[in-house]
C-alpha atoms as a PDB file:
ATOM      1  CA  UNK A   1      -1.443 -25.698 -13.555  1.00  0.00           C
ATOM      2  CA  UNK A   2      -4.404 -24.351 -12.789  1.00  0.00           C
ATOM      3  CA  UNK A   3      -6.838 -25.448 -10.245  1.00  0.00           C
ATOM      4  CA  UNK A   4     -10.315 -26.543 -11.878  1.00  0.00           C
ATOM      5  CA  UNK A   5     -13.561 -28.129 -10.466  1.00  0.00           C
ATOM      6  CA  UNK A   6     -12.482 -31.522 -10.515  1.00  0.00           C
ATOM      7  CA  UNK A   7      -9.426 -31.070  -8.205  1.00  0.00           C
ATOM      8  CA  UNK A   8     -12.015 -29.291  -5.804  1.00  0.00           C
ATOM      9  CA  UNK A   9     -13.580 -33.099  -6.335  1.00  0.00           C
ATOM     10  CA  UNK A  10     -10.368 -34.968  -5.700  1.00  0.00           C
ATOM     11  CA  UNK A  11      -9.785 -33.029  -2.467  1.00  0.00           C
ATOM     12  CA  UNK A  12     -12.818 -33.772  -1.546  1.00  0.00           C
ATOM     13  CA  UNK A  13     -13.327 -37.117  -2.193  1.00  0.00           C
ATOM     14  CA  UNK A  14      -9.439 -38.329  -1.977  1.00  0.00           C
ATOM     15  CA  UNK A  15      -7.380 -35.743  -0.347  1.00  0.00           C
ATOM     16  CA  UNK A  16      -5.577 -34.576  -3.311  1.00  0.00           C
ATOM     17  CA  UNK A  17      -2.257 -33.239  -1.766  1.00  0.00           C
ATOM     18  CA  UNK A  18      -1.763 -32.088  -5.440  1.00  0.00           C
ATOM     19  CA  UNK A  19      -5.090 -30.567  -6.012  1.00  0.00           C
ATOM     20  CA  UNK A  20      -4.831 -28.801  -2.731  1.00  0.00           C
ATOM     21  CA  UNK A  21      -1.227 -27.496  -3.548  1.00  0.00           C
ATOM     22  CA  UNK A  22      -2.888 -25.946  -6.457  1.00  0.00           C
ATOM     23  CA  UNK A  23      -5.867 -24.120  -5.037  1.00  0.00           C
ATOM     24  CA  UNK A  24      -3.421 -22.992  -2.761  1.00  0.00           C
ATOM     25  CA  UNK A  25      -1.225 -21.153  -5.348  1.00  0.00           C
ATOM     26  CA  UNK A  26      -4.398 -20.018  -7.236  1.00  0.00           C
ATOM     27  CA  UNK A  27      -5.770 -18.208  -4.947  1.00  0.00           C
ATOM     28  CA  UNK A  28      -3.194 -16.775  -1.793  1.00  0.00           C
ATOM     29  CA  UNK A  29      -2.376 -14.183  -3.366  1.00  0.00           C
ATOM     30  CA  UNK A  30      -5.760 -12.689  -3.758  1.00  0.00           C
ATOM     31  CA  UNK A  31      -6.983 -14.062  -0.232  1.00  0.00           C
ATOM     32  CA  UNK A  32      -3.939 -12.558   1.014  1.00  0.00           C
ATOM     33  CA  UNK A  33      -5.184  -9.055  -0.806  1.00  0.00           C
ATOM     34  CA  UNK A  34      -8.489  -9.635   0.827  1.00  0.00           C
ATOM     35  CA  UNK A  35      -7.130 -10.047   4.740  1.00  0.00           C
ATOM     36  CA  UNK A  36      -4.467  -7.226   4.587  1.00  0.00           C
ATOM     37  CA  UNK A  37      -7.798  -5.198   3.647  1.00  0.00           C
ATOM     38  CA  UNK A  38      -9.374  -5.640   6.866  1.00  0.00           C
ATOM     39  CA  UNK A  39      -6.512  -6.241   8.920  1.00  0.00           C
ATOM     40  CA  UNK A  40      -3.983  -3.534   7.465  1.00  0.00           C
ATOM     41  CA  UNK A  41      -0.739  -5.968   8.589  1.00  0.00           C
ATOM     42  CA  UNK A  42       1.241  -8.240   6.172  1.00  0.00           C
ATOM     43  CA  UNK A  43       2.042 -10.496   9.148  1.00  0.00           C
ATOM     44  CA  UNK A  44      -1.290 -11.027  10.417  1.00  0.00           C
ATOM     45  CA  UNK A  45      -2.856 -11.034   6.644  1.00  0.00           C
ATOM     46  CA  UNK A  46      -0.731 -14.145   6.229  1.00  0.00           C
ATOM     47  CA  UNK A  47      -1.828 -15.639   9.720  1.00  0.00           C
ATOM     48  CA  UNK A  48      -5.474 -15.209   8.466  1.00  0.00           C
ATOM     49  CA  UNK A  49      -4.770 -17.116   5.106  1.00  0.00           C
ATOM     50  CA  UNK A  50      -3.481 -19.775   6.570  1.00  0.00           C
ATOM     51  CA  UNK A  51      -5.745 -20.631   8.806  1.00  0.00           C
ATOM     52  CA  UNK A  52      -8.400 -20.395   6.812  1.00  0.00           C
ATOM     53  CA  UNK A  53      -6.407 -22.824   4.073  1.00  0.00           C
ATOM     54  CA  UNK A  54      -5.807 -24.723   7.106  1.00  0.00           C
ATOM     55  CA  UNK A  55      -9.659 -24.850   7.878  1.00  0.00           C
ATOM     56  CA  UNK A  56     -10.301 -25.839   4.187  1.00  0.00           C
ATOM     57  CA  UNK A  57      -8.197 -28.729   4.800  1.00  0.00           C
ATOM     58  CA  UNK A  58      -9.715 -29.890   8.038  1.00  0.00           C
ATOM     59  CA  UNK A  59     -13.018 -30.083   6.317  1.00  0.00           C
ATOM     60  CA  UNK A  60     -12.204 -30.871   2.532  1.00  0.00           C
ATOM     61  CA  UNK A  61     -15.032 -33.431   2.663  1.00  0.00           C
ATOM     62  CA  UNK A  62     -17.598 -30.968   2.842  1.00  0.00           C
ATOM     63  CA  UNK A  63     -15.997 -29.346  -0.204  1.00  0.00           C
ATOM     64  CA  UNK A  64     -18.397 -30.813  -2.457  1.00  0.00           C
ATOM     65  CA  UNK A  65     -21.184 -29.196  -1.512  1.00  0.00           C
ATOM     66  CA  UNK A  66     -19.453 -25.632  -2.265  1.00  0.00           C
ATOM     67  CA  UNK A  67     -21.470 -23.851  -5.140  1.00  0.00           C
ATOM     68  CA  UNK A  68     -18.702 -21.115  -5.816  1.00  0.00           C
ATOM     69  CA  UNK A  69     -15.376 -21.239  -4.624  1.00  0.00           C
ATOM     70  CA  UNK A  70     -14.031 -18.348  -5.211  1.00  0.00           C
ATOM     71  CA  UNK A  71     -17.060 -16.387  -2.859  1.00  0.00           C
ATOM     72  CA  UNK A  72     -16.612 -19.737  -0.085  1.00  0.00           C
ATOM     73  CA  UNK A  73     -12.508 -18.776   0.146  1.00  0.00           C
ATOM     74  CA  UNK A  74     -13.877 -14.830   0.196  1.00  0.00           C
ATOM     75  CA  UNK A  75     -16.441 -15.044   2.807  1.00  0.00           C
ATOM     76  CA  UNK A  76     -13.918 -17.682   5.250  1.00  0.00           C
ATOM     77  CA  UNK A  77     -10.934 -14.901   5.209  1.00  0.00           C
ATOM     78  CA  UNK A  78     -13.773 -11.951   6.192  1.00  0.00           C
ATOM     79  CA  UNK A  79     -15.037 -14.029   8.352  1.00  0.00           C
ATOM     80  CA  UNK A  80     -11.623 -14.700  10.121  1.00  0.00           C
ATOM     81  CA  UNK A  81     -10.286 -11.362   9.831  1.00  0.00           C
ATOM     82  CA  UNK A  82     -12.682  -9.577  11.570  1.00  0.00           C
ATOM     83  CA  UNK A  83     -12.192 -12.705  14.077  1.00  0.00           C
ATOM     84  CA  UNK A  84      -8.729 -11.367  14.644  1.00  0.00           C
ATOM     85  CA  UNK A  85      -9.276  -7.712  14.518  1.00  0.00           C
ATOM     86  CA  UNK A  86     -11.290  -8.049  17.756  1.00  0.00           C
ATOM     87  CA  UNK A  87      -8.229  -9.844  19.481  1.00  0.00           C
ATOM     88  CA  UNK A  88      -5.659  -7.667  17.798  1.00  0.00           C
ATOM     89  CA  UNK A  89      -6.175  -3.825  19.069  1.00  0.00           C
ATOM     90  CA  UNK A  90      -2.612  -3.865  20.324  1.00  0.00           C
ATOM     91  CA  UNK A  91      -1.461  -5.021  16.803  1.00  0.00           C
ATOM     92  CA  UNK A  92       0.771  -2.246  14.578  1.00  0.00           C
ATOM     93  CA  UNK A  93      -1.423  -1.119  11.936  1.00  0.00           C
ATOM     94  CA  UNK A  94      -0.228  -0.550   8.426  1.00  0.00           C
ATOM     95  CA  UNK A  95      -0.959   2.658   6.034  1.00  0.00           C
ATOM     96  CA  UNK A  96      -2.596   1.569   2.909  1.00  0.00           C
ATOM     97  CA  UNK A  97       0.445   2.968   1.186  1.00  0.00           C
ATOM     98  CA  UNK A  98       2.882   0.498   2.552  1.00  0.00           C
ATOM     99  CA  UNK A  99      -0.130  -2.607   1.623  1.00  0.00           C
ATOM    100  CA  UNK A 100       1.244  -4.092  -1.584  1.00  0.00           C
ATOM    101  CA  UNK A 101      -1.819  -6.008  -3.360  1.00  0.00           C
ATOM    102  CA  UNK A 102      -0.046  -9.240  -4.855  1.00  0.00           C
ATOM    103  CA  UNK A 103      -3.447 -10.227  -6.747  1.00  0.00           C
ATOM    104  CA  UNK A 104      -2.803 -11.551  -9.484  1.00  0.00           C
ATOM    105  CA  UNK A 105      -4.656 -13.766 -12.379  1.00  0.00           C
ATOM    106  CA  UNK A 106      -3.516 -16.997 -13.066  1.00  0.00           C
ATOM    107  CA  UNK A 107      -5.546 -17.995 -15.760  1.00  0.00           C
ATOM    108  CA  UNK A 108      -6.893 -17.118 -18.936  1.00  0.00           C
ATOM    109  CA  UNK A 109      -9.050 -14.337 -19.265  1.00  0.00           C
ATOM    110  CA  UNK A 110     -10.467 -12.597 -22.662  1.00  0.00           C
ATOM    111  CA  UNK A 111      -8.038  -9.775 -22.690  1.00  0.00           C
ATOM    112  CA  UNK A 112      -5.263 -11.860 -22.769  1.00  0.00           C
ATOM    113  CA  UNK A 113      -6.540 -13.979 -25.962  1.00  0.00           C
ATOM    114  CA  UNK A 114      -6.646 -10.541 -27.539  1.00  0.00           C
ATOM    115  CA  UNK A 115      -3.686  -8.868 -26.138  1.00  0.00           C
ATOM    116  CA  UNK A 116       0.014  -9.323 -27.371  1.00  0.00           C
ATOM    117  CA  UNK A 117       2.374 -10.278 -24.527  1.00  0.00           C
ATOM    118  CA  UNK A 118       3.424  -7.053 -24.589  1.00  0.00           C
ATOM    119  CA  UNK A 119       0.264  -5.062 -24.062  1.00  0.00           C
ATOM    120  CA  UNK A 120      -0.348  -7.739 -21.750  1.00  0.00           C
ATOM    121  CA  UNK A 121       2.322  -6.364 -19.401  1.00  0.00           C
ATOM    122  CA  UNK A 122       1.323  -2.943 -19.769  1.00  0.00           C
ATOM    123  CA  UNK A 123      -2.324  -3.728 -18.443  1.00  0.00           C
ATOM    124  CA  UNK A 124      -0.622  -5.926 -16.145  1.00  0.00           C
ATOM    125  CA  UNK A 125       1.042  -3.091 -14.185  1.00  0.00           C
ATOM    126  CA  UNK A 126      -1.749  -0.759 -14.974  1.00  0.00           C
ATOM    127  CA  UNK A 127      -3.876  -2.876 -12.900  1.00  0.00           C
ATOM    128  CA  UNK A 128      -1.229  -2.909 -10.405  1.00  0.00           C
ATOM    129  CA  UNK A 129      -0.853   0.505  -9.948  1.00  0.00           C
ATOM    130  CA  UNK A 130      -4.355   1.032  -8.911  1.00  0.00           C
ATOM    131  CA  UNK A 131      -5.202   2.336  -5.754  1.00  0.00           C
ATOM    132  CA  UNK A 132      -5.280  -0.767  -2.925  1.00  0.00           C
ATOM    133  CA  UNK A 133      -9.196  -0.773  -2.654  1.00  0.00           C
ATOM    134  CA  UNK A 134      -9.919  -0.278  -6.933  1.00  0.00           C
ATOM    135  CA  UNK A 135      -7.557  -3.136  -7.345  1.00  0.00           C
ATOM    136  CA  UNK A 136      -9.120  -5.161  -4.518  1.00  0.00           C
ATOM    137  CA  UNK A 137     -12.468  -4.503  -6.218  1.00  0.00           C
ATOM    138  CA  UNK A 138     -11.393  -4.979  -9.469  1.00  0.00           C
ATOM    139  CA  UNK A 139      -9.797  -8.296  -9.303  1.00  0.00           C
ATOM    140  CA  UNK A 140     -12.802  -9.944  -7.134  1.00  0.00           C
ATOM    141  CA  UNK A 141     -15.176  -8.977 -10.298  1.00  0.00           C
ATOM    142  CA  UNK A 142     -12.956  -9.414 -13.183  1.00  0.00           C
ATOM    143  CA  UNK A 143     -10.886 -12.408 -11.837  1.00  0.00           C
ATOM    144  CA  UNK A 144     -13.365 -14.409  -9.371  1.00  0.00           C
ATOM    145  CA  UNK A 145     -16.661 -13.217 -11.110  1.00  0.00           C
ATOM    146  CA  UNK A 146     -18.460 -12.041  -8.534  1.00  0.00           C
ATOM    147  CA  UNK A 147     -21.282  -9.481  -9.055  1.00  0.00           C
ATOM    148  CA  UNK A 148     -21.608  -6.128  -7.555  1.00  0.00           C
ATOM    149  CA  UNK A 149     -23.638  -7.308  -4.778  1.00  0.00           C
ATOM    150  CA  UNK A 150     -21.502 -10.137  -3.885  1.00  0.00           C
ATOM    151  CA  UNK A 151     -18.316  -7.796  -3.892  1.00  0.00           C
ATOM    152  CA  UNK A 152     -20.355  -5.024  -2.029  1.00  0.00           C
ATOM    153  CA  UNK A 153     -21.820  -7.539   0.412  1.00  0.00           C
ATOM    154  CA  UNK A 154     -18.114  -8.713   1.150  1.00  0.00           C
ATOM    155  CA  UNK A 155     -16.331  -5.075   1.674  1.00  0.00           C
ATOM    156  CA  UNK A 156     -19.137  -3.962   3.031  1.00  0.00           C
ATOM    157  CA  UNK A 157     -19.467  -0.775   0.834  1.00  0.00           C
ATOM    158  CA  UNK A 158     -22.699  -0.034  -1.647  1.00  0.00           C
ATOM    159  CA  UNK A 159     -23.197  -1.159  -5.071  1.00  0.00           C
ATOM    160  CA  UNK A 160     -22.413   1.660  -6.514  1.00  0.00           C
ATOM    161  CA  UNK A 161     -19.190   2.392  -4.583  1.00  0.00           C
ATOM    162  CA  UNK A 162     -18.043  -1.020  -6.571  1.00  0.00           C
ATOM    163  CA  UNK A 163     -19.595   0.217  -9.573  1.00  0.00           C
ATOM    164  CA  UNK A 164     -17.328   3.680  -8.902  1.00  0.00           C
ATOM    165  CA  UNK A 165     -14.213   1.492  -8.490  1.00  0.00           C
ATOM    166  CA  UNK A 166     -14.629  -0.819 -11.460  1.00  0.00           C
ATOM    167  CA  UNK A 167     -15.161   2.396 -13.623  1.00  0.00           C
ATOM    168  CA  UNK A 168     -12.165   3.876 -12.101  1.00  0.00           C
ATOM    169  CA  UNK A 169      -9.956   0.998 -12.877  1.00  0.00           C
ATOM    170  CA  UNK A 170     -11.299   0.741 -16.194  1.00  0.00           C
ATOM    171  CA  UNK A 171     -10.800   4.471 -16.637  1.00  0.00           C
ATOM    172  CA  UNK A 172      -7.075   4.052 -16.109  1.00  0.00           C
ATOM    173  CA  UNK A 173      -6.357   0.958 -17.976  1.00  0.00           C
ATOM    174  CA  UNK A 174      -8.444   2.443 -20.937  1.00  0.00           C
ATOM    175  CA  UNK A 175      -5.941   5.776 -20.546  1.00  0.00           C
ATOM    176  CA  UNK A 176      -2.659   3.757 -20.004  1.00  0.00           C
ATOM    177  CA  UNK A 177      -3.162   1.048 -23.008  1.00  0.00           C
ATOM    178  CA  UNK A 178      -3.737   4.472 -25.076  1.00  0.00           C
ATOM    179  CA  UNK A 179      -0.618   6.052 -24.250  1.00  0.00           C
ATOM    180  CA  UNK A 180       1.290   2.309 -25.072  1.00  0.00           C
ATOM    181  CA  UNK A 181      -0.156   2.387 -28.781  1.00  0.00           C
ATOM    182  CA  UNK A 182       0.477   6.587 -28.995  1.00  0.00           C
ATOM    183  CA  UNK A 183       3.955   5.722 -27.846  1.00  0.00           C
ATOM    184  CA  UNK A 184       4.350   2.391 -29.799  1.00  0.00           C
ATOM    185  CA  UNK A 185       3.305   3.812 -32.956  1.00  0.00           C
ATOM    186  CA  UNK A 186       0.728   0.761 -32.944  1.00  0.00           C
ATOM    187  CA  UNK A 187      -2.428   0.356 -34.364  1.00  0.00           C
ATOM    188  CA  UNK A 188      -3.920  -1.963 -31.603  1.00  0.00           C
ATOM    189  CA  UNK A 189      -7.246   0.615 -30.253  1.00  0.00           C
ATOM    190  CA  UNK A 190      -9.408  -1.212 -31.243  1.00  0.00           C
ATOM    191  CA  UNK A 191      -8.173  -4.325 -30.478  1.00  0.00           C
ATOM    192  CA  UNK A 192      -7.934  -2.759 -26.654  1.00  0.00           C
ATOM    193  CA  UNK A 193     -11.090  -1.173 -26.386  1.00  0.00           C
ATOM    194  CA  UNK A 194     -12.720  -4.750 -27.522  1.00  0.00           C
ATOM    195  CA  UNK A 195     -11.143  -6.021 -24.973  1.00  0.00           C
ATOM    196  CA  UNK A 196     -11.818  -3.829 -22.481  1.00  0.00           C
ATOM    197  CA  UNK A 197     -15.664  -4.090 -23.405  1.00  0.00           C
ATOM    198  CA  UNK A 198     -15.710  -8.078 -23.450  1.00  0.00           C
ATOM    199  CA  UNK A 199     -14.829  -7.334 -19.431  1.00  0.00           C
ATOM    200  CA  UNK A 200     -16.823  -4.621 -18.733  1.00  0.00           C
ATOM    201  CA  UNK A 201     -19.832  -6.553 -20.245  1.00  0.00           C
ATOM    202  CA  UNK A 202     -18.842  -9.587 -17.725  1.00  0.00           C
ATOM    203  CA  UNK A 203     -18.284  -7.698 -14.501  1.00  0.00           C
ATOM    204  CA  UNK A 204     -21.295  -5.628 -15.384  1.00  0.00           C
END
């Protein structure tokens, strides 16, 4: 089920177990995408998480008086992870070939209320196979709607370094969902390339 603004109330205002359980689920993945980022180590990533879910917890009361969520959750696992960076130097660091992003969406978004459930797959794993840092970028715009200065402000990079990586991504996913319909025989481009412009047009 997926988490909405009135289990952020029931937390809150009851501790929702529930509710919690599902903000949880919602969004560890991409919090988990977020600390291996800046801490390059699967262990550690999941250390930073969490705690910070941990933190949530500790202080659920003050919950209601978070605007956005998704940029709250963000800014808390930054925050942390360059926490434990400083006491980590003797830590193994990871390649960003070995991170594996497990970001995933889990709900709705207008691509998949034009998509079939196959295309759906295909842009799935397009967006997977993106480098570690596009995909990072891409999901914290498409997914959590942050702007370009939010997601710049967060990684630290310039606007137009996310603006580079969200025209990369779509670059891809525009060139893989082409070869599905050349290889399909379908007659979906249009369909697609709607799709693809109903996201641009909200990340933008």
């Amino acid at each position: 089920m997926v988490f909405t603004k009135d289990d952020l109330k029931k937390i809150a205002l009851h501790g929702d177990q529930d509710a919690f359980k599902r903000m949880f689920h919602q969004f560890y993945g991409k919090l988990l995408g977020l600390a291996r980022y800046y801490v390059r180590s699967n262990e550690l990533a999941e250390e930073v998480v969490n705690d910070v879910f941990v933190k949530v917890w500790d202080k659920r009361q003050k919950m209601t008086e978070v605007k956005k969520l998704e940029s709250y959750l963000y800014t808390l696992v930054k925050n942390h992870s360059l926490n434990q960076i400083r006491f980590a130097s003797g830590y193994q660091i990871m390649t960003i070939d070995n991170v594996d992003l497990e970001i995933r969406a889990t709900h709705r978004n207008p691509e998949e209320q034009l998509l079939s459930k196959e295309m759906l797959s295909v842009f799935e794993s397009s967006v997977a196979a993106l480098p570690e840092k596009c995909n990072l970028v891409y999901r914290m715009v498409k997914d959590d709607g942050m702007t370009y200065k939010e997601v710049a402000k967060m990684l630290d990079i310039s606007v137009k370094m996310v603006e580079k990586h969200v025209g990369t991504a779509l670059k891809r996913i525009r060139l893989d969902m082409d070869d599905y319909t050349n290889q399909s025989g379908t007659n979906f481009k249009n369909l697609i390339y709607t799709g693809l412009i109903i996201v641009s047009n909200l990340i933008f």
